[in-house]
Protein backbone atom coordinates (compact mmCIF):
# COMPACT_ATOMS: atom_id res chain seq x y z
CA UNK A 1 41.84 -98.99 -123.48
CA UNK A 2 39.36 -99.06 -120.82
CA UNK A 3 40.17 -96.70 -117.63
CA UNK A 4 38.33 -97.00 -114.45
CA UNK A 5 37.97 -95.07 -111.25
CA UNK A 6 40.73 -96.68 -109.50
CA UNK A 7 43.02 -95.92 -112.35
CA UNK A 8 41.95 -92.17 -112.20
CA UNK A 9 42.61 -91.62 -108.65
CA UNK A 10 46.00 -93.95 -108.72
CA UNK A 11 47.80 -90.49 -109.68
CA UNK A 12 48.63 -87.77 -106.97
CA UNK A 13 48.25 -85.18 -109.90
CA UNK A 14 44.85 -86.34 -110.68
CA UNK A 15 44.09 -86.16 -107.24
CA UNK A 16 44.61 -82.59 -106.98
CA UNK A 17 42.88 -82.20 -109.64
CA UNK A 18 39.70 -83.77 -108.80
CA UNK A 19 40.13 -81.57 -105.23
CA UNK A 20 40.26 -78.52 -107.32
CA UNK A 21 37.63 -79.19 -109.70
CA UNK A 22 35.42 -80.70 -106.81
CA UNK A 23 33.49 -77.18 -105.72
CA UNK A 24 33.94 -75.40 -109.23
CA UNK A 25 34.48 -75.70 -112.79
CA UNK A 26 37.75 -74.84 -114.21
CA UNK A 27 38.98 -74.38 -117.63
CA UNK A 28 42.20 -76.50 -118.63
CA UNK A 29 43.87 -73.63 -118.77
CA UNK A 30 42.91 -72.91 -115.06
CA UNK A 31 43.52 -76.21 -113.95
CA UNK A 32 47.26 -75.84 -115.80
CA UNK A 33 48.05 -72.96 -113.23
CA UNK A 34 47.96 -74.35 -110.50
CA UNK A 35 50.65 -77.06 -111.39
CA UNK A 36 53.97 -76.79 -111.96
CA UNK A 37 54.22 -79.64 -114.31
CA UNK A 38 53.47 -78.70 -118.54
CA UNK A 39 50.28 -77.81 -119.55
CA UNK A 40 50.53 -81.02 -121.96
CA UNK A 41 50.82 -83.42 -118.84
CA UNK A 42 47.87 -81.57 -117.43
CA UNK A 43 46.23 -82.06 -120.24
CA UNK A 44 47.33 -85.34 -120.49
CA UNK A 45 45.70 -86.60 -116.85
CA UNK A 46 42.22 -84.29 -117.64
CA UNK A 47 42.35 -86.40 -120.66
CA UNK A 48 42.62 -90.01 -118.44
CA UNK A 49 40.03 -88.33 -116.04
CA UNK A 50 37.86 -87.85 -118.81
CA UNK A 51 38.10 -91.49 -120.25
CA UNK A 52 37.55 -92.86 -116.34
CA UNK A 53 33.98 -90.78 -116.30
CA UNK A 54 35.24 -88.69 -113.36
CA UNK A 55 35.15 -85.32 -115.41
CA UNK A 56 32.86 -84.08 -118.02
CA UNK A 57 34.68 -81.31 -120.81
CA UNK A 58 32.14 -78.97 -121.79
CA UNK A 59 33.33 -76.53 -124.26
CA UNK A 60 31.83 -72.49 -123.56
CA UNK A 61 33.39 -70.96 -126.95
CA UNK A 62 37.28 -71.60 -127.51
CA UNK A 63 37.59 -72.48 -123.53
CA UNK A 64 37.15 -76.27 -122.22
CA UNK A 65 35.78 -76.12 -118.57
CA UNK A 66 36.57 -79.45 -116.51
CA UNK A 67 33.42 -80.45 -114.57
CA UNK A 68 33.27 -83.22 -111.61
CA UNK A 69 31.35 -85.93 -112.18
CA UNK A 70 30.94 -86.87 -108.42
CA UNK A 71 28.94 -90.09 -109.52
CA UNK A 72 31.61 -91.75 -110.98
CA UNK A 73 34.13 -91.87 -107.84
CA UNK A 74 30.96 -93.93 -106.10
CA UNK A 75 33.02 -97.38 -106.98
CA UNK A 76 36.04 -96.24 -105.18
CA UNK A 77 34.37 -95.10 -102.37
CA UNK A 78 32.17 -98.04 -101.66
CA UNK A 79 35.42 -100.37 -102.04
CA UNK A 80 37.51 -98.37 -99.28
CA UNK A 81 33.92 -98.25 -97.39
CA UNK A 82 34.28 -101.81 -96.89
CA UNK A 83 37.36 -102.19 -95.00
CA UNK A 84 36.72 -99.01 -92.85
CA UNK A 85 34.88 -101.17 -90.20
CA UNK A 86 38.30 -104.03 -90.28
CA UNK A 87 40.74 -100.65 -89.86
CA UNK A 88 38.40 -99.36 -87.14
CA UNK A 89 38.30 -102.42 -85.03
CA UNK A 90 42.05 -102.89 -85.23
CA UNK A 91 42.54 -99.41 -84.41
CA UNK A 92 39.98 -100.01 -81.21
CA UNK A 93 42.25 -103.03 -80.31
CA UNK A 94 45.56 -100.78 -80.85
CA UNK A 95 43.85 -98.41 -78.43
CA UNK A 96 42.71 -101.18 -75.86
CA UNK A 97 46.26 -102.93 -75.99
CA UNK A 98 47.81 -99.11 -74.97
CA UNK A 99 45.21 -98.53 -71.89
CA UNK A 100 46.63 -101.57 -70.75
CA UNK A 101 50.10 -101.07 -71.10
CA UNK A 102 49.53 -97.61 -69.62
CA UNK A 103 47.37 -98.93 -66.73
CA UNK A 104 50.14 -101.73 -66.27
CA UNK A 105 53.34 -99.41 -66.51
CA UNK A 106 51.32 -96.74 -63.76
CA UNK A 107 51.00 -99.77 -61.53
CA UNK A 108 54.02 -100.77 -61.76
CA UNK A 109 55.96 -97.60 -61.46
């Protein structure tokens, strides 16, 4: 099956674990702490990380360190990029629509 970067980041649990791998390397079993889920589901999303490119596995003797592969969330971040300018000019309209109601209701009161 092939996994993408959407697909990796669609999980809350992969989330966190791309925010905890971000500034540091972590062994599974690290990783596994910090969750309260099994260590087989954490091993299970490392695993679908792994597939979607967003973490390298590099083995250091019997341990398995989890490394970010920043690259690889570029996709993702250029296709939420592209609706930040519609969001921001709706939330500048929002903002213009309240000054008015505020300016109208301080007239009127």
């Amino acid at each position: 099956m092939r996994r993408d970067v959407f697909q990796a980041i669609a999980d809350p649990v992969r989330r966190d674990i791309i925010e905890l791998i971000a500034n540091e390397s972590l062994t599974v079993n690290d990783v596994a702490e910090h969750f309260e889920i099994s260590r087989p589901a954490i091993s299970k999303h490392i695993k679908i990380l792994n597939e979607c490119g967003i973490i390298e596995i590099n083995k250091k003797g019997r341990a398995r360190y989890c490394m970010i592969q920043p690259q690889n969330l570029l996709p993702a971040f250029l296709w939420i990029e592209q609706y930040k300018k519609l969001w921001e000019d709706k939330i500048d309209s929002f903002e213009n629509y309240l000054t008015k109601l505020q300016s109208k209701n301080e007239h009127n009161g």
